[in-house]
Protein backbone atom coordinates (compact mmCIF):
# COMPACT_ATOMS: atom_id res chain seq x y z
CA UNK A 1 -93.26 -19.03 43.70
CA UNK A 2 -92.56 -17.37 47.09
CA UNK A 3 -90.47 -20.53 47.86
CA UNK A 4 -88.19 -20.66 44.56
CA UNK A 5 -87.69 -16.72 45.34
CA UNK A 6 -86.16 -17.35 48.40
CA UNK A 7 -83.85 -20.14 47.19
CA UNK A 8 -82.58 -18.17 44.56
CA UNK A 9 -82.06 -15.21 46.57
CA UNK A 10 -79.59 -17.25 49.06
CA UNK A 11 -77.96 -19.33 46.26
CA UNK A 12 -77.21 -15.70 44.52
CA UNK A 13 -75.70 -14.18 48.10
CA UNK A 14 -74.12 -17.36 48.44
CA UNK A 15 -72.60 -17.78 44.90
CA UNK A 16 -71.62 -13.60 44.73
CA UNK A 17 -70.66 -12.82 47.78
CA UNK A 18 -68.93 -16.15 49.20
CA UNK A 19 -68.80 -14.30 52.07
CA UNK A 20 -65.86 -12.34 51.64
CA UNK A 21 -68.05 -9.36 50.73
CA UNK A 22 -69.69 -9.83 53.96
CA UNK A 23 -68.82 -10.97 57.28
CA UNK A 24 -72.32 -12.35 58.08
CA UNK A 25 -74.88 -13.69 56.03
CA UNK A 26 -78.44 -12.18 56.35
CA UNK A 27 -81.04 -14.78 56.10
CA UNK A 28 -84.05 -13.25 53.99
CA UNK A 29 -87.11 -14.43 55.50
CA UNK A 30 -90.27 -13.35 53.10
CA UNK A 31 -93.85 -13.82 54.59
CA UNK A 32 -96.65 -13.84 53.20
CA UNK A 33 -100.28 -14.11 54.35
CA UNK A 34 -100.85 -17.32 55.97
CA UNK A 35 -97.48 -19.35 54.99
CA UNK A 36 -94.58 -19.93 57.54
CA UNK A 37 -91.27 -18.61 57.29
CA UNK A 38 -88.94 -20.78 55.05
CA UNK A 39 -84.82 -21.60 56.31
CA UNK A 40 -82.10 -21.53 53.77
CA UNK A 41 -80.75 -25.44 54.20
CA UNK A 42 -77.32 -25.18 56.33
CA UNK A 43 -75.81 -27.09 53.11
CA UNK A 44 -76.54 -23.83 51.11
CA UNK A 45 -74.16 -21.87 53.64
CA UNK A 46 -70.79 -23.20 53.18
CA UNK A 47 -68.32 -21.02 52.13
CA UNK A 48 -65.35 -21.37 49.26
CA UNK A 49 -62.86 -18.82 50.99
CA UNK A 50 -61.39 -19.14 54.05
CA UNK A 51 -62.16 -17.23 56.86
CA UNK A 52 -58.87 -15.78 57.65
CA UNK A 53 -59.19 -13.73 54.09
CA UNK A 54 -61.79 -11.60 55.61
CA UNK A 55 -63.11 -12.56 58.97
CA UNK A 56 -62.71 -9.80 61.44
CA UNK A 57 -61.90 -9.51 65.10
CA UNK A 58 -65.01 -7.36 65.24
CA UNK A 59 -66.99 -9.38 64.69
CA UNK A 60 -68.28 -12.89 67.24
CA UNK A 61 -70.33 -15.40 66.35
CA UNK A 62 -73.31 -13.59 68.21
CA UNK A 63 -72.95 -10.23 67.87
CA UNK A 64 -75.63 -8.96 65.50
CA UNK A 65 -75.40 -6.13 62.97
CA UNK A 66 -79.44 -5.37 63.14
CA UNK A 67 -81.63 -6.58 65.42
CA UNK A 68 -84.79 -8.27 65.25
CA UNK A 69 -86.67 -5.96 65.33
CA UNK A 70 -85.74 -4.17 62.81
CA UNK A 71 -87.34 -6.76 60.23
CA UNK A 72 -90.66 -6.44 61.53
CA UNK A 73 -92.57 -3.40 58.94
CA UNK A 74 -93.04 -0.34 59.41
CA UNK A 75 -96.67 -0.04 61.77
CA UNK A 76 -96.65 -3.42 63.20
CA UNK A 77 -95.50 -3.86 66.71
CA UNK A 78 -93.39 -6.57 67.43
CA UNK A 79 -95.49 -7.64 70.33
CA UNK A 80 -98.35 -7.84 67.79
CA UNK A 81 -96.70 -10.86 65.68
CA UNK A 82 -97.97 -13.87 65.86
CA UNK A 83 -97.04 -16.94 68.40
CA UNK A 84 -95.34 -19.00 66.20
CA UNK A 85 -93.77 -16.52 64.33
CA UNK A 86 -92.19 -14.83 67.96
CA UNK A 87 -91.19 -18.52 68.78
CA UNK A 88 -89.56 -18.61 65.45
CA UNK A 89 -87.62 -15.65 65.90
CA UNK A 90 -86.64 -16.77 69.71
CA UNK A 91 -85.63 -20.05 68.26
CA UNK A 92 -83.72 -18.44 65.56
CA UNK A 93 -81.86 -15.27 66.88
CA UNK A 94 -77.85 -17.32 67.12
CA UNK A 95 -78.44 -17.79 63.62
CA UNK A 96 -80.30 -14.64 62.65
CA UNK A 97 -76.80 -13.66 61.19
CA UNK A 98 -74.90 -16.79 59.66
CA UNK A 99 -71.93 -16.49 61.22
CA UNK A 100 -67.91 -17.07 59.02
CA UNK A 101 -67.22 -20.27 58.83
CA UNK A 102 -66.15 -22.00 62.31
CA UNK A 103 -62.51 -22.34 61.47
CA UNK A 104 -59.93 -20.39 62.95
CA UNK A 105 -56.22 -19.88 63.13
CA UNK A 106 -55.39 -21.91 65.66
CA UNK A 107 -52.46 -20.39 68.23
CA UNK A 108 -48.93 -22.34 68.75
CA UNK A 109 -49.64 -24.27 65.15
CA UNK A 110 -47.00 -24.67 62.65
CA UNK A 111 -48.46 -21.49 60.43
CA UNK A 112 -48.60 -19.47 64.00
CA UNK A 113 -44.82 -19.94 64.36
CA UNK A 114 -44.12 -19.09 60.31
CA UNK A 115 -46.38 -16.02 60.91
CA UNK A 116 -43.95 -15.13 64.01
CA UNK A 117 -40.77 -16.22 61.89
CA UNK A 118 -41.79 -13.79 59.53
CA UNK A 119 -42.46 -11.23 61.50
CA UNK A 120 -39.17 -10.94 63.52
CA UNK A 121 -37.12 -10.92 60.29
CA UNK A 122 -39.31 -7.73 58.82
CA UNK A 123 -39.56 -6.30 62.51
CA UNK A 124 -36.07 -6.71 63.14
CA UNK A 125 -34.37 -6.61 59.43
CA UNK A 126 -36.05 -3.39 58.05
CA UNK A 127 -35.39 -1.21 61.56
CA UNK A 128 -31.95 -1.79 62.02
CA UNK A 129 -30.92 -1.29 58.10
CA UNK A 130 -33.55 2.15 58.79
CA UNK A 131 -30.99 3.06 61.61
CA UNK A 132 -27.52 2.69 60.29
CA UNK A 133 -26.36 6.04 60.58
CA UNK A 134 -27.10 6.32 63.89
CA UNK A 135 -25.66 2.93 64.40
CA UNK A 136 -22.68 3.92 62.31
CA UNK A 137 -21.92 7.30 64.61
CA UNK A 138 -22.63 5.15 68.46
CA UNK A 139 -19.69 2.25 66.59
CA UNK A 140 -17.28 5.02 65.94
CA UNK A 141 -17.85 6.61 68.94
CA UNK A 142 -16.97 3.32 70.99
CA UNK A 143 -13.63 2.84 68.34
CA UNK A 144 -12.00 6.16 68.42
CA UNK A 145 -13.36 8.09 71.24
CA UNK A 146 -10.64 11.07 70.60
CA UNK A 147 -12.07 11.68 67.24
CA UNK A 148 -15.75 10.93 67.23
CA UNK A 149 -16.00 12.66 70.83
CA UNK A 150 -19.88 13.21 70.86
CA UNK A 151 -22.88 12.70 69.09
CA UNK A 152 -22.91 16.01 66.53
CA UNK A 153 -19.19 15.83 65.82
CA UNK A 154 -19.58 12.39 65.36
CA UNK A 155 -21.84 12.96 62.76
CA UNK A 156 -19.71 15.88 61.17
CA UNK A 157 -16.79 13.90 61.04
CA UNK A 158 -18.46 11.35 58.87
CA UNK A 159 -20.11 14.07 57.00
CA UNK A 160 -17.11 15.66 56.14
CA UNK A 161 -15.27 12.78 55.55
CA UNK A 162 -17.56 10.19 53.68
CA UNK A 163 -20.24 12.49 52.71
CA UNK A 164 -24.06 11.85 52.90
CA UNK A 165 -23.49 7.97 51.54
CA UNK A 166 -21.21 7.18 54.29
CA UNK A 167 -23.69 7.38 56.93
CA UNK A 168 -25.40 3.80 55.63
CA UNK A 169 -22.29 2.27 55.50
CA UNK A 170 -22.65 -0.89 56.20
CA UNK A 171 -26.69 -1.66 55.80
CA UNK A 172 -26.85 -4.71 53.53
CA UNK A 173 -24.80 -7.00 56.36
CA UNK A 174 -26.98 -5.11 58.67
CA UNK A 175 -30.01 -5.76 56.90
CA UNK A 176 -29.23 -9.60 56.23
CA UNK A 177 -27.76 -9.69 59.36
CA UNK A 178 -30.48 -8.88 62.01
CA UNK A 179 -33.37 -10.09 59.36
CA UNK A 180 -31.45 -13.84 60.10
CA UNK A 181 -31.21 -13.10 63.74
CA UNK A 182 -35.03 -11.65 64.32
CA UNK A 183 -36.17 -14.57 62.45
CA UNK A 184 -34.84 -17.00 64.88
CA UNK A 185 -35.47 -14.30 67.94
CA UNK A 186 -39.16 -14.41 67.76
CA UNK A 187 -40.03 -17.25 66.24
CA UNK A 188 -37.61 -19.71 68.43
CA UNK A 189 -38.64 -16.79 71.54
CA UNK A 190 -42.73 -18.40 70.92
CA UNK A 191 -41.92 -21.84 70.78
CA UNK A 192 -39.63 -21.88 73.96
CA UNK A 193 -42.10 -19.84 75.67
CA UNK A 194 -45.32 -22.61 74.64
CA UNK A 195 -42.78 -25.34 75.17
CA UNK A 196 -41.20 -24.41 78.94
CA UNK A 197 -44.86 -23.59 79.66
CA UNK A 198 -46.25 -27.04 79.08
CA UNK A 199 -43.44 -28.25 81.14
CA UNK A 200 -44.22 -26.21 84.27
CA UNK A 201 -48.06 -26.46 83.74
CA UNK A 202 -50.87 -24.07 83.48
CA UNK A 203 -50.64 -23.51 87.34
CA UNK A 204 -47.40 -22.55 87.49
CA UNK A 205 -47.06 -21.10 84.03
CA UNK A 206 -49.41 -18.11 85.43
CA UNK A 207 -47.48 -18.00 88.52
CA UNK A 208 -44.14 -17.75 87.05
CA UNK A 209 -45.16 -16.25 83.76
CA UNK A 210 -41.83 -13.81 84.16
CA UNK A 211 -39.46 -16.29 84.17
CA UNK A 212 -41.24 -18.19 81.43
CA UNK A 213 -40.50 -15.08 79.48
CA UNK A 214 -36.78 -15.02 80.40
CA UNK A 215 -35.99 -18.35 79.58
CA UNK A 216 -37.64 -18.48 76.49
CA UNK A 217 -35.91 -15.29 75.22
CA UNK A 218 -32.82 -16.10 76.05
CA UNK A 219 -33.01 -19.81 74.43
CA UNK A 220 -34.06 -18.04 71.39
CA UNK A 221 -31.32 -15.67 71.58
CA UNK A 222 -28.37 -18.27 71.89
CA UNK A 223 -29.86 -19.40 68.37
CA UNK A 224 -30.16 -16.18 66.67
CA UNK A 225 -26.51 -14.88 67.39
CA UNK A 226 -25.25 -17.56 65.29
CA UNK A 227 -27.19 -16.43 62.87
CA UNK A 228 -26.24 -12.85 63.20
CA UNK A 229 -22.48 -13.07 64.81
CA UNK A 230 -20.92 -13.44 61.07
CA UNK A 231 -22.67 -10.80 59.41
CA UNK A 232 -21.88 -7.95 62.82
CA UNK A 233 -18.49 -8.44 62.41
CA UNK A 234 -18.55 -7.41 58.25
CA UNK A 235 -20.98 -4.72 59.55
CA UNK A 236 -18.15 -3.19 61.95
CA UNK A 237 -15.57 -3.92 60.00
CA UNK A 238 -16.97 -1.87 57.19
CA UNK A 239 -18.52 0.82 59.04
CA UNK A 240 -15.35 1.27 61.58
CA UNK A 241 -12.14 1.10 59.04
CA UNK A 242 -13.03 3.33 55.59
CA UNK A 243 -11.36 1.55 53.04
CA UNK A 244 -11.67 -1.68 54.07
CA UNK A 245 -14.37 -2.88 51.94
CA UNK A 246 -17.76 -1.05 50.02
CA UNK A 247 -20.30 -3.56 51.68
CA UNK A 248 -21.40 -7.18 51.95
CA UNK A 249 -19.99 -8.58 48.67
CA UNK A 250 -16.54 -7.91 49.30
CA UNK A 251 -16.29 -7.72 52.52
CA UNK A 252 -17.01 -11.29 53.26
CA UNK A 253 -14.05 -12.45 51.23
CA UNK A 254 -11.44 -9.72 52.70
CA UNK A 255 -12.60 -10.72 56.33
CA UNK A 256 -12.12 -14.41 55.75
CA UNK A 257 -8.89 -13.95 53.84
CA UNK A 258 -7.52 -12.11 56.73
CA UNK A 259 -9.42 -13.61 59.72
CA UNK A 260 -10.83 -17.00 58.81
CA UNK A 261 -13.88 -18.60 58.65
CA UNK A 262 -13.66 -19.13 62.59
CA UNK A 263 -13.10 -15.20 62.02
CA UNK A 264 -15.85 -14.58 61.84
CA UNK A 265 -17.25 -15.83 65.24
CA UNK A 266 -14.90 -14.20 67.28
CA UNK A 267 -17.05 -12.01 68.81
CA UNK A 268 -19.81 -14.53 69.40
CA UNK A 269 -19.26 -14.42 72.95
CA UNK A 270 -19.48 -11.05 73.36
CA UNK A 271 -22.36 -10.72 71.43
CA UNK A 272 -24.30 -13.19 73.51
CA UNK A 273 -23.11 -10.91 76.77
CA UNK A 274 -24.68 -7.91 74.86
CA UNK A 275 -27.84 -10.02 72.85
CA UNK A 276 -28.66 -12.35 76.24
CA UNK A 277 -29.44 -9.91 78.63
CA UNK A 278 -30.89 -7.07 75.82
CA UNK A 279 -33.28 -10.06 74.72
CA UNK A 280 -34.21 -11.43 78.62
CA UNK A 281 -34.70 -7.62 79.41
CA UNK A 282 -36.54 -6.87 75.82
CA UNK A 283 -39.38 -9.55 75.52
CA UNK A 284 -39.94 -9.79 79.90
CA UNK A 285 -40.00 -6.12 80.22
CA UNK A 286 -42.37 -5.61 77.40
CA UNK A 287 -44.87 -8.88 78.66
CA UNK A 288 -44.98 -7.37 81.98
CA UNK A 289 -45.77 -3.83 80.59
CA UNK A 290 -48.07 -4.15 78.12
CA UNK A 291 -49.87 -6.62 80.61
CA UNK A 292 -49.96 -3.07 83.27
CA UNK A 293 -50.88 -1.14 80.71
CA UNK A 294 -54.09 -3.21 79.63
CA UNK A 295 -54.53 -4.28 83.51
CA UNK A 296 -54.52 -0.75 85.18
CA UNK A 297 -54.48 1.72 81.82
CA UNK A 298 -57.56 0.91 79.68
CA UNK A 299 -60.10 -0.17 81.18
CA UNK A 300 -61.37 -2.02 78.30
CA UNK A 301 -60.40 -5.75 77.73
CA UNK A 302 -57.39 -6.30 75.26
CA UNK A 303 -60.03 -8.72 73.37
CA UNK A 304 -62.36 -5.87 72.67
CA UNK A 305 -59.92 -3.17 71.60
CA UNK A 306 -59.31 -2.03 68.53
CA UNK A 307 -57.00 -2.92 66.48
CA UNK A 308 -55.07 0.39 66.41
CA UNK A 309 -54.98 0.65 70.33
CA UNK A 310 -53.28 -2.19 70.43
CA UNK A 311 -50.89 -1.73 68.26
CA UNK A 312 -50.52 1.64 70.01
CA UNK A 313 -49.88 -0.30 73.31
CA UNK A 314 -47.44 -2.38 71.38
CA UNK A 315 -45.47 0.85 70.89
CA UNK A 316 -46.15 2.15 74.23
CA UNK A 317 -44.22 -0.65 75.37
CA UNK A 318 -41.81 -1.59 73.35
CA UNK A 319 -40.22 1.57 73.70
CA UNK A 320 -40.04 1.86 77.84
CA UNK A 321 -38.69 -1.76 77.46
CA UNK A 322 -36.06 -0.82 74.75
CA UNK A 323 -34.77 2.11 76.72
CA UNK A 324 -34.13 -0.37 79.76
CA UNK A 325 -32.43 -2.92 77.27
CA UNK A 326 -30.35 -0.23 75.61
CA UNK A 327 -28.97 0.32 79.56
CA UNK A 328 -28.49 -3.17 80.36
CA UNK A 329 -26.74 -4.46 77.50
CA UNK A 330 -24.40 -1.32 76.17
CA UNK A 331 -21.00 -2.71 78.10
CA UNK A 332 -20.86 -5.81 75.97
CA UNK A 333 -22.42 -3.77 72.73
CA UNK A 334 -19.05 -1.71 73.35
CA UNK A 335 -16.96 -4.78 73.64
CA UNK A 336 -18.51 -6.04 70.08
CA UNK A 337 -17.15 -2.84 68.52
CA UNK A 338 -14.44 -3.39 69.57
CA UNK A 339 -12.99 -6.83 69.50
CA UNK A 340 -15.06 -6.47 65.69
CA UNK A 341 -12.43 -3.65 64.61
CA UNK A 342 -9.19 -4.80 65.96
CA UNK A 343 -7.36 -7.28 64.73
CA UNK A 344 -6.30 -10.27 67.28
CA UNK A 345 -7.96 -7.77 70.26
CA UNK A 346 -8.87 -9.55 73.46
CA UNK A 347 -11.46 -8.05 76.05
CA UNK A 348 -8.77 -7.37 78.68
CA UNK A 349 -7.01 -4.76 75.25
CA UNK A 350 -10.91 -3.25 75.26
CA UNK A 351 -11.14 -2.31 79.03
CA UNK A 352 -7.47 -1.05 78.96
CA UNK A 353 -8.29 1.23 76.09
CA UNK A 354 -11.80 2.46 76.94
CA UNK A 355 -11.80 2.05 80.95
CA UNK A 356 -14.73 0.94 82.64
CA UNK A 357 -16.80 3.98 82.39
CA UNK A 358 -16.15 4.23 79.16
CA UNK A 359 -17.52 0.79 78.50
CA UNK A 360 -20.81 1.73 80.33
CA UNK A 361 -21.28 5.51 79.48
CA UNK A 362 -19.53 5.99 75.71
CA UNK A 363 -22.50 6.24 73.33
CA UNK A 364 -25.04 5.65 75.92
CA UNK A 365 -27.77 8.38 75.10
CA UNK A 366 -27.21 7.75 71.38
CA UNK A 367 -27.94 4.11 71.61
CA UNK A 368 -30.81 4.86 74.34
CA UNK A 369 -32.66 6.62 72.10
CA UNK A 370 -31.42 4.25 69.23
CA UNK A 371 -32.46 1.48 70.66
CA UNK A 372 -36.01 2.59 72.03
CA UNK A 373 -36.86 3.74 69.02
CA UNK A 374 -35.87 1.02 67.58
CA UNK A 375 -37.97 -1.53 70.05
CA UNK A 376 -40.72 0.06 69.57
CA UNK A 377 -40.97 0.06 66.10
CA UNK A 378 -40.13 -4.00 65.88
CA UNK A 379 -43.02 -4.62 68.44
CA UNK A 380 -45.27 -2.51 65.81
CA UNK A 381 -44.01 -3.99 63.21
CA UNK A 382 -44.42 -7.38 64.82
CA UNK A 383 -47.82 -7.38 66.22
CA UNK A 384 -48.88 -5.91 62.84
CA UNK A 385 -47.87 -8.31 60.89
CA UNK A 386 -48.91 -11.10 63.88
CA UNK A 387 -52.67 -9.52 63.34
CA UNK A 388 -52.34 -9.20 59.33
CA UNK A 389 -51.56 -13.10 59.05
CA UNK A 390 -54.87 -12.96 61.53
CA UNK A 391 -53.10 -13.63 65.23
CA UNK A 392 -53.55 -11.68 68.25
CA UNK A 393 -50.93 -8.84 69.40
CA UNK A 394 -48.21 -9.54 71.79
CA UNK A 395 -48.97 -9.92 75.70
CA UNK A 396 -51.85 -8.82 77.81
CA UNK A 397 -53.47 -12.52 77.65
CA UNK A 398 -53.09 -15.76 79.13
CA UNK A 399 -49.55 -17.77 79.33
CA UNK A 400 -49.86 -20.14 76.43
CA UNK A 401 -50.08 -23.67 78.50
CA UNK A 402 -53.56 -21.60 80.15
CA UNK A 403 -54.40 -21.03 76.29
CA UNK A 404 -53.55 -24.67 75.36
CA UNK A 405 -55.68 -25.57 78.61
CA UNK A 406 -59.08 -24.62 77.19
C-alpha cells in the first residue's frame, strides 16, 4: 500500500508538473514503523521540456530549497533517528532535490551565435529608429552649420519647418539599416572574438584579452558596414534635403537613378573611419569596464548576481564606453553627412567647408549624449535578450578559449 502510494505520488509530480512548474523535484520519502525508505527509480525522473524553458540561474545542482532537517516531525530530534536512516539521508543529500535535467546551453554553439545575431539587430535596430530626431538635428547641424547653428534652434528650425513628423524623418532606412548592421556587429564581434582566441591560446588569450576585443570588433565591423553603408546614405539623403524623397520606398529608386548602384557605397569608406574605431572603442571599452566594475565595485561574483544587477552593470557601462566612442569617432560621422548629402563631394570639399574644428567639435555634445544613451541601451537590450534565450551577460568572465578550456 505504502509502496504503490509513493509511486503514484512521483508519477503524478512527474506527469503534472514536468518540471516546468518546479525547478527541483522533491523526493517524498514516507516512513512508516519498521519499513525503509523507498527511492523513486531515476527512470521515473526524466523530463519532457527542456531545461532552458524554465531552469534558472538561481538555482545549482546542489543548492537546496529546504534542508534536511526540515523533514524530520515535529518532536523528534534529528540526532535521535535511526543509523540507517542518518546514513540514508548522508548518502542521499546531492539528490535530496532532483536537480533540471543536466543539459545546458552550451556557449560559442551555433544557437549561442543566433541568440547574439538576434540580439544586435533588436539592440541596435530599435535604438537608433528610437533616436532619429536627435539624429536628424546632429546631421543638419554637420550640413548647414549657418542655419541649424545649435542644438535648440536646430530643433526649431525643423519644428517650424516640417512640423512634429519631420523630426523621424528618415527612421525606416534607419531602422533596416542599423538592424542589418547590429546583426552582423555582434554576432560576427562573438565569433571573431572565440575564433582569434583559440588562435592565440588560453594563455595568451587572458593576457591579451584587450586586443582580442579590438580585433574581433573591428573584423565584425568591416562586415556590418556593408550591410549598413546603402541604407545611411537614403537615411541622409532624406533627412538632409526636404523634398527629396518621403522615406525608404522611394528613396531607394531616386538615389540609384541619380547616383547608381555603386551610389550607394560611396561613403563606405568613411563610414568604416567613423564605424572602425566607434566599434574597437565600443565593445574594448565596455569588456574592460564592466570587468572593473565587477572586479573592484561589487564585491559579489558576476555568477551569483542577480539578474537585474547585471543588467544594471550592462548599462553602467555601456554608457561610459559610448560617451568615449561618440568622441573618437565624430570626425568621420561628420564626413558621412556630408559626402551622403552632396552630390559628387570629395573629403578634401568637406574639410574646406567645415574646417577642422568643425569636423571634431560641430554636433559633438548632441551626439555625446546621443550616442551614450544610445550604448547603453543596446548593451541592455543585448544582455537581456543574451539571458532571455538563457546565456550569460556580456564581460566580467573568462576569455572564451579559457571557457572552451574547461
Amino acid at each position: 500500500m505504502l509502496q504503490a502510494l509513493h509511486y503514484k505520488l512521483g508519477e503524478t509530480f512527474d506527469t503534472f508538473a514536468g518540471y516546468a512548474c518546479l525547478p527541483r523535484f522533491l523526493e517524498i520519502e514516507i516512513r512508516s514503523s519498521g519499513s525503509s525508505t523507498m527511492a523513486i527509480p531515476e527512470s521515473a525522473r526524466q523530463s519532457l521540456i527542456p531545461s532552458f524553458l524554465y531552469s534558472s540561474a538561481r538555482f545549482t545542482d546542489t543548492e537546496p530549497l529546504m534542508s534536511e532537517n526540515s523533514l524530520v516531525p515535529s518532536g523528534t530530534s534529528s540526532t535521535s533517528s535511526s543509523p540507517s536512516s542518518s546514513s540514508l539521508r548522508r548518502s542521499s543529500s546531492k539528490n535530496f532535490l532532483i536537480a533540471a535535467p543536466s543539459e545546458k546551453l552550451q556557449m560559442f554553439t551555433p544557437a549561442y551565435y543566433a541568440a547574439c545575431t538576434v540580439g544586435g539587430m533588436l539592440c541596435c535596430g530599435l535604438t537608433h529608429a528610437a533616436v532619429t530626431p536627435l539624429d536628424l538635428v546632429k546631421c543638419n547641424m554637420q550640413i548647414d552649420p549657418a542655419k541649424y547653428k545649435s542644438i535648440s534652434s536646430g530643433f526649431g528650425v525643423l519644428l517650424k519647418e516640417q512640423g512634429i513628423r519631420g523630426f523621424f524623418r528618415g527612421w525606416v532606412p534607419t531602422l533596416l539599416g542599423y538592424s542589418a548592421q547590429g546583426a552582423c556587429k555582434y554576432g560576427f564581434y562573438e565569433f571573431f572574438k572565440k575564433y582569434y582566441s583559440d588562435i592565440v591560446g588560453p594563455e595568451y588569450a587572458a593576457r591579451y584579452k584587450t586586443l582580442i576585443y579590438l580585433a574581433g570588433s573591428a573584423s565584425a565591423e568591416v562586415i556590418a558596414d556593408v550591410a549598413l553603408c546603402p541604407f545611411e546614405a537614403i537615411k541622409v539623403r532624406v533627412q538632409t534635403q526636404p523634398g527629396f524623397a518621403r522615406g525608404m520606398a522611394d528613396g531607394f529608386p531616386k538615389f540609384v537613378k541619380s547616383e547608381g548602384v555603386l551610389g550607394l557605397y560611396k561613403g563606405l569608406v568613411p563610414l568604416w573611419g567613423r564605424q572602425i574605431p566607434y566599434t574597437m572603442m565600443k565593445f574594448a571599452t565596455y569588456e574592460n569596464i564592466v570587468e572593473m566594475m565587477y572586479k573592484y565595485a561589487i564585491p559579489t561574483p558576476k555568477d551569483q548576481c542577480s539578474k537585474s544587477l547585471q543588467l544594471g552593470v550592462s548599462f553602467a557601462g555601456g554608457y561610459a564606453a559610448g560617451v568615449l566612442c561618440a568622441i573618437v569617432s565624430h570626425p568621420a560621422d561628420s564626413l558621412v553627412s556630408f559626402l551622403n548629402n552632396s552630390t559628387g563631394a570629395t573629403i578634401g570639399d568637406a574639410v574646406n567647408k567645415l574646417g577642422l574644428w568643425g569636423l571634431f567639435t560641430r554636433g559633438l555634445p548632441l551626439r555625446i549624449v546621443m550616442i551614450g544613451t544610445l550604448t547603453a541601451a543596446q548593451w541592455t537590450i543585448y544582455d537581456a535578450f543574451k539571458v532571455f534565450a538563457g546565456f550569460p551577460t556580456t564581460g566580467g568572465g573568462a576569455p572564451p578559449a579559457a571557457l572552451s578550456a574547461k
